[in-house]
Protein backbone atom coordinates (compact mmCIF):
# COMPACT_ATOMS: atom_id res chain seq x y z
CA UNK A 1 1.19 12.86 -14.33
CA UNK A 2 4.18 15.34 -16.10
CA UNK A 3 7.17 14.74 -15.15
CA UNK A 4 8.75 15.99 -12.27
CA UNK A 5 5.54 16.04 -10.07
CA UNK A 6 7.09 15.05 -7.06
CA UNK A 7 10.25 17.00 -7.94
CA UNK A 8 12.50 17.41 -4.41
CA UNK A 9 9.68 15.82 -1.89
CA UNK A 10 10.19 13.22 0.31
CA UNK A 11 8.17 9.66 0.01
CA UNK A 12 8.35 6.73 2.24
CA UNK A 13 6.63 3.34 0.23
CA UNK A 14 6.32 0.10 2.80
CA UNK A 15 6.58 -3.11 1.12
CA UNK A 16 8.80 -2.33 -1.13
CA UNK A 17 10.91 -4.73 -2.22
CA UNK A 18 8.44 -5.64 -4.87
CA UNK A 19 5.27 -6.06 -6.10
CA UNK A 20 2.86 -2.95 -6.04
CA UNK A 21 5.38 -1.65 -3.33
CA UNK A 22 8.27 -1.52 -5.62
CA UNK A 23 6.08 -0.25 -8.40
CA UNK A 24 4.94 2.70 -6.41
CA UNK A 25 8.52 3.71 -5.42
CA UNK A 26 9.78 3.92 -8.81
CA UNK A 27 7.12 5.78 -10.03
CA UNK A 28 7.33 8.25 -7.13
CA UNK A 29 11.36 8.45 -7.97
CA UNK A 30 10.29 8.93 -11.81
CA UNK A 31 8.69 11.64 -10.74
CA UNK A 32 11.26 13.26 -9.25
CA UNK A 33 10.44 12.51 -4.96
CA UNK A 34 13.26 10.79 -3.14
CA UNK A 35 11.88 7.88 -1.89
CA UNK A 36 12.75 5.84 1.25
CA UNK A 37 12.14 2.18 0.26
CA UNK A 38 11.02 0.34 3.44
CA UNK A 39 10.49 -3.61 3.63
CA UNK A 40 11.54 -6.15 6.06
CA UNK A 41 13.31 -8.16 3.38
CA UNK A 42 16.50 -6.79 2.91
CA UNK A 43 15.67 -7.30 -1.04
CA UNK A 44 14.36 -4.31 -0.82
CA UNK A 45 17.54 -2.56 -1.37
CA UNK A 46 17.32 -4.14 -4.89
CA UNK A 47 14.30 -1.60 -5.38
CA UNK A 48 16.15 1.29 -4.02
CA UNK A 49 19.82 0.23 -6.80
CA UNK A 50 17.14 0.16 -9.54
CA UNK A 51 16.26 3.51 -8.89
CA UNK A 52 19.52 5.08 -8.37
CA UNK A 53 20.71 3.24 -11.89
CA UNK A 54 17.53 5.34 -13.15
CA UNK A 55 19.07 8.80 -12.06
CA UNK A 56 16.62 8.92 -9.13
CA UNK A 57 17.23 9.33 -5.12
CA UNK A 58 16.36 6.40 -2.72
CA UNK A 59 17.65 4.32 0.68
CA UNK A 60 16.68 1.24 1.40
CA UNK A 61 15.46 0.80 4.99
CA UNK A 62 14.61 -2.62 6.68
CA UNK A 63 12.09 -2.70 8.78
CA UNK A 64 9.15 -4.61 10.24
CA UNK A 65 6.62 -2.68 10.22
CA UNK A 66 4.40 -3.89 12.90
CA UNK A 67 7.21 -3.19 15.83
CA UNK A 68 6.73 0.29 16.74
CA UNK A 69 10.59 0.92 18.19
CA UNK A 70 11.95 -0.29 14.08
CA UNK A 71 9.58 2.17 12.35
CA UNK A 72 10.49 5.31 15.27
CA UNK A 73 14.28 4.12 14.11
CA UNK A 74 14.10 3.73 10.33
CA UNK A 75 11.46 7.19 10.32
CA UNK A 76 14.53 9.43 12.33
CA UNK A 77 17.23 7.81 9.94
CA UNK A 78 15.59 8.38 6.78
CA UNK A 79 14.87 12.17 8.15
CA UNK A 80 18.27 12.50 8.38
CA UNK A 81 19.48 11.11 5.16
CA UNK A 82 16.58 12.27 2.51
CA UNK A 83 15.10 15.11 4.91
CA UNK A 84 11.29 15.06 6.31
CA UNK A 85 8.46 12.76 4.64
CA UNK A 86 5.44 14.66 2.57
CA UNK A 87 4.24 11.88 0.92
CA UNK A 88 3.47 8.28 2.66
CA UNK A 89 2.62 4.87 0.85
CA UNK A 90 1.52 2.41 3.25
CA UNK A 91 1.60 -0.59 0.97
CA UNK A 92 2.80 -3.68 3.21
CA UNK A 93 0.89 -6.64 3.61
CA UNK A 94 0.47 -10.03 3.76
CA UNK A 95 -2.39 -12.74 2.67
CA UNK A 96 -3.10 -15.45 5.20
CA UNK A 97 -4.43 -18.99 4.31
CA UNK A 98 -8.17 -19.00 3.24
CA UNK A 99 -9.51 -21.34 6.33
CA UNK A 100 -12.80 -20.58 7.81
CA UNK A 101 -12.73 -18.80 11.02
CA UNK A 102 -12.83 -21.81 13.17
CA UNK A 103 -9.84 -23.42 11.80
CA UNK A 104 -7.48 -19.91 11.35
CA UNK A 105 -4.83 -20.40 13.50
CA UNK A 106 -4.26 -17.44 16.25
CA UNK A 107 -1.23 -16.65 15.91
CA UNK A 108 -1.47 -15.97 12.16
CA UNK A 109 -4.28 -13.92 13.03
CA UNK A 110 -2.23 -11.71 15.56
CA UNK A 111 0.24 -11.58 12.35
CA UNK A 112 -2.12 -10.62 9.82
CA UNK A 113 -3.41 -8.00 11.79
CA UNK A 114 -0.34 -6.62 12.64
CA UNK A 115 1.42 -6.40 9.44
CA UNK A 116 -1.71 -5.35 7.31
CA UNK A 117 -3.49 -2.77 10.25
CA UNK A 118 -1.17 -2.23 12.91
CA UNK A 119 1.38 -1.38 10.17
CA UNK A 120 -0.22 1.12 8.22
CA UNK A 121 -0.78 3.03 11.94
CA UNK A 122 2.31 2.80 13.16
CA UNK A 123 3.54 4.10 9.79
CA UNK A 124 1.00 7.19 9.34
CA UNK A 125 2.35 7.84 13.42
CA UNK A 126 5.88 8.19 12.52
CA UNK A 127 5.01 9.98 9.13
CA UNK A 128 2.63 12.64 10.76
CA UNK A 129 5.50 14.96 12.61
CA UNK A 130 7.53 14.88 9.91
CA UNK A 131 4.62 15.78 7.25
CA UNK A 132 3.64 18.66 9.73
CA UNK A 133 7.01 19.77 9.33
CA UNK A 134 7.45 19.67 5.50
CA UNK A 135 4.52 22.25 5.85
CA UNK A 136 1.56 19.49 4.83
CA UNK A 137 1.47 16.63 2.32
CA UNK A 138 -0.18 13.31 1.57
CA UNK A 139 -0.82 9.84 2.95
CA UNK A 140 -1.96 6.86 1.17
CA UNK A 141 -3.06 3.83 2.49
CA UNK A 142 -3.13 0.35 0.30
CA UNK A 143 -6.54 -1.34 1.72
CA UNK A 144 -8.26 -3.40 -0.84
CA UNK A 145 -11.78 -4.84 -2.32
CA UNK A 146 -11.44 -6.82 1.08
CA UNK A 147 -12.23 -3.69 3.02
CA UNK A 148 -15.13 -2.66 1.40
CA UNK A 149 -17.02 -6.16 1.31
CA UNK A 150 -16.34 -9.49 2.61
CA UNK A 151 -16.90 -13.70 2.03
CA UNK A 152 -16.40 -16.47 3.86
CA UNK A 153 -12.07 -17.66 4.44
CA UNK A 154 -9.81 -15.10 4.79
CA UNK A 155 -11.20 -13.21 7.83
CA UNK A 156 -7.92 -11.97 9.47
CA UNK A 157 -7.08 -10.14 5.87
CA UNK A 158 -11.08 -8.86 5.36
CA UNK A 159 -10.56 -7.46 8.94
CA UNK A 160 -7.17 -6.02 8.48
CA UNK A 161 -8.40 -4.04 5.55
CA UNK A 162 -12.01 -2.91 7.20
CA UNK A 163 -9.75 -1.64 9.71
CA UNK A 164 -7.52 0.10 7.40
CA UNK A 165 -10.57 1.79 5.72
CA UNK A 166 -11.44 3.43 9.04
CA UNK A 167 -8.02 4.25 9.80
CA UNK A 168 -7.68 6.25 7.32
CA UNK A 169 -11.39 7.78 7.57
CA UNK A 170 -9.95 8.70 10.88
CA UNK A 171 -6.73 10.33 10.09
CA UNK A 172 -8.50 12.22 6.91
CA UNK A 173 -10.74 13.88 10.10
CA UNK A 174 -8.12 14.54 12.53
CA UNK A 175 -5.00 15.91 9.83
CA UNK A 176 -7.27 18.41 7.02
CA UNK A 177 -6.62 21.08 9.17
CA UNK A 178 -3.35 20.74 8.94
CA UNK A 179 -3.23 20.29 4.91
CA UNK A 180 -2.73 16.58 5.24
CA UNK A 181 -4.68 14.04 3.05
CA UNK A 182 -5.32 10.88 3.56
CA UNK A 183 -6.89 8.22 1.19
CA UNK A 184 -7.21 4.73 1.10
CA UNK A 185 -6.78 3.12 -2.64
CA UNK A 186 -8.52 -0.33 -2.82
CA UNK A 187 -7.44 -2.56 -5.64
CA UNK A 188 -8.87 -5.79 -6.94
CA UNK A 189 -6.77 -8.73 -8.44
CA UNK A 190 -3.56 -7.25 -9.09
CA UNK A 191 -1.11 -9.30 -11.27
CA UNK A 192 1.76 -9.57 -8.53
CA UNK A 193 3.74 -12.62 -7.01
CA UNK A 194 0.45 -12.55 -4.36
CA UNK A 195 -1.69 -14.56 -7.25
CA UNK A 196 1.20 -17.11 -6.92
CA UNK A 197 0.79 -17.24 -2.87
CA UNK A 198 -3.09 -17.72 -3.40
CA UNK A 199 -3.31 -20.28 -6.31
CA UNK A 200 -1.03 -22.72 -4.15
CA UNK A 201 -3.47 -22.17 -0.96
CA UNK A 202 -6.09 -22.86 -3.48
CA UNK A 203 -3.95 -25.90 -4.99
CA UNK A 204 -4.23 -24.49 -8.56
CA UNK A 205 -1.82 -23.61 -11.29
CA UNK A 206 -1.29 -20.05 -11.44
CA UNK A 207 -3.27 -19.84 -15.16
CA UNK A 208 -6.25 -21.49 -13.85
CA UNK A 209 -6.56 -19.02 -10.63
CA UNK A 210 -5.99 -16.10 -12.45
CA UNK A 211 -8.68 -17.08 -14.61
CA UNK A 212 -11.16 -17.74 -11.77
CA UNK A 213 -9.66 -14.53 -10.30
CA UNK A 214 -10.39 -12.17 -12.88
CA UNK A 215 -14.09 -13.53 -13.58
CA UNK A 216 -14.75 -11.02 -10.13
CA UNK A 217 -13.81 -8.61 -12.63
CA UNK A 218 -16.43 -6.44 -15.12
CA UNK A 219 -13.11 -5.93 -17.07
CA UNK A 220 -11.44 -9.15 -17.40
CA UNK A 221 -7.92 -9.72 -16.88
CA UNK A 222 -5.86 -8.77 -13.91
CA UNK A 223 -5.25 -5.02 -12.23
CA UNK A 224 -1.62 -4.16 -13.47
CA UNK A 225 0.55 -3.03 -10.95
CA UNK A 226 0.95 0.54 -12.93
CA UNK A 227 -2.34 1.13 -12.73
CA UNK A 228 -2.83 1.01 -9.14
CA UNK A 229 0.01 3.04 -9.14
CA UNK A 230 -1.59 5.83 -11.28
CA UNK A 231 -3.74 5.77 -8.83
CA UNK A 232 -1.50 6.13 -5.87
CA UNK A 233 0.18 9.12 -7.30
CA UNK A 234 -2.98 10.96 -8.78
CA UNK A 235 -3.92 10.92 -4.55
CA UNK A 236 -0.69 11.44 -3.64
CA UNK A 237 -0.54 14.40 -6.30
CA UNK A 238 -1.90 18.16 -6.38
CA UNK A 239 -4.04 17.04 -8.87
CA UNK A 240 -6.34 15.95 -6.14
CA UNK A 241 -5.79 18.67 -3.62
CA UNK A 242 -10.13 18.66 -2.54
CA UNK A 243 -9.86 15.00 -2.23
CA UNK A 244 -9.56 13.72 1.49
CA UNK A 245 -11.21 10.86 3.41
CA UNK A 246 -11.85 8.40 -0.51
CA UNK A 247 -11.39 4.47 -0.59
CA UNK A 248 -10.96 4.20 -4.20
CA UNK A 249 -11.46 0.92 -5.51
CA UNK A 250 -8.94 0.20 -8.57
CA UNK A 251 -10.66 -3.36 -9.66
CA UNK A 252 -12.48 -3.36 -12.71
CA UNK A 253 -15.67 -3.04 -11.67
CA UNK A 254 -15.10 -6.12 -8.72
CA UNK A 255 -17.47 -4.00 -6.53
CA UNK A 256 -19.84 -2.78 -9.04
CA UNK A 257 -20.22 -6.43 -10.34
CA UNK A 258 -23.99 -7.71 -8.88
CA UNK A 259 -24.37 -10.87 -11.43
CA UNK A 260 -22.78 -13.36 -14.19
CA UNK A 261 -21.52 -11.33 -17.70
């Protein structure tokens, strides 16, 4: 990606007050998009003062993403300040306890569902009108590994992420006539504060459940957040202008892995 890609476009990134979130926004803003930086942790403007101190364009906006009336607010008042969207990151999520189905609590499963689904929808509906406008653009949704396969614990996320898969298999049919792509990346273990969260459900020290982590992995070590990134922007980018309707998996070979290496 040259510099400058993005020069003058709009981006919104959810979840973006760090992690792959705030990865993807500066990256976007490196290449020249102003980016809305949406999270519902008001850290998030944190994200948005690193990339003004880098010479780039961004507002902070703080939002939960699963209440419809805070994204219609936070889409019409970053329209006004940065102009309409073209390019869409719909990166929140959360990662619920691994209990088996029986024992998952319900209302964590409402949650999970919410944030990780009902999110990214809610987020590609207040994006579309404004991508219509800027005459066509890009949407990206963050699924994962999770919603191309499945094991046992962890159903709300596995079904948050299925569901996020055929989202955006849906939107890619209803929105190429209207020169609007949409594509799902699906990473594997990316090395973000999310390891943490999962090695104390697991009761392990982070070192030892990155280790057991990355042995789902053909290439072993952790996904860095850049390189989910690259990945983000190559879809997001003219570079793939014929490509509509892909889950991409970013996780070194997780999904291609069939037996012990």
């Amino acid at each position: 990606m040259g510099e400058g890609a993005f020069t003058g476009r709009v981006a919104w990134v959810t979840g973006a007050a760090r992690g792959m979130g705030a990865r993807h926004a500066e990256r976007l803003a490196a290449e020249g998009a102003l980016v809305g930086c949406i999270d519902e942790d008001p850290a998030v403007e944190g994200t948005a003062e690193r990339i003004r101190t880098d010479g780039g364009t961004a507002e902070a906006a703080v939002c939960d993403v699963a209440r419809w009336p805070e994204v219609e607010r936070i889409a019409h008042s970053l329209r006004d300040s940065l102009g309409p969207v073209s390019l869409v990151v719909a990166n929140a999520g959360i990662v619920p306890s691994g209990d088996l189905v029986e024992h998952v609590d319900p209302g964590e499963w409402e949650r999970v569902l919410a944030v990780n689904l009902t999110g990214e929808f809610l987020t590609a509906k207040a994006a579309i009108p404004q991508i219509r406008e800027a005459g066509g653009g890009s949407i990206v949704l963050v699924a994962s590994t999770a919603g191309l396969g499945a094991g046992p614990g962890y159903a709300a996320y596995y079904a948050s992420k299925h569901g996020v898969v055929g989202l955006m298999r849906t939107l890619a049919n209803e929105l190429a006539g209207e020169d609007i792509r949409v594509n799902a990346i699906c990473p594997g273990w990316v090395d973000t504060d999310m390891v943490d969260a999962q090695a104390s459900d697991l009761g392990l020290e982070r070192d030892e459940a990155a280790e057991a982590f990355v042995g789902d992995h053909l290439i072993h070590r952790l996904v860095r957040p850049d390189e989910v990134s690259d990945a983000v922007l190559w879809l997001a980018s003219e570079a793939a202008s014929m490509v509509t309707g892909v889950a991409l998996p970013v996780d070194g070979g997780l999904l291609a892995k069939t037996f012990s290496v």
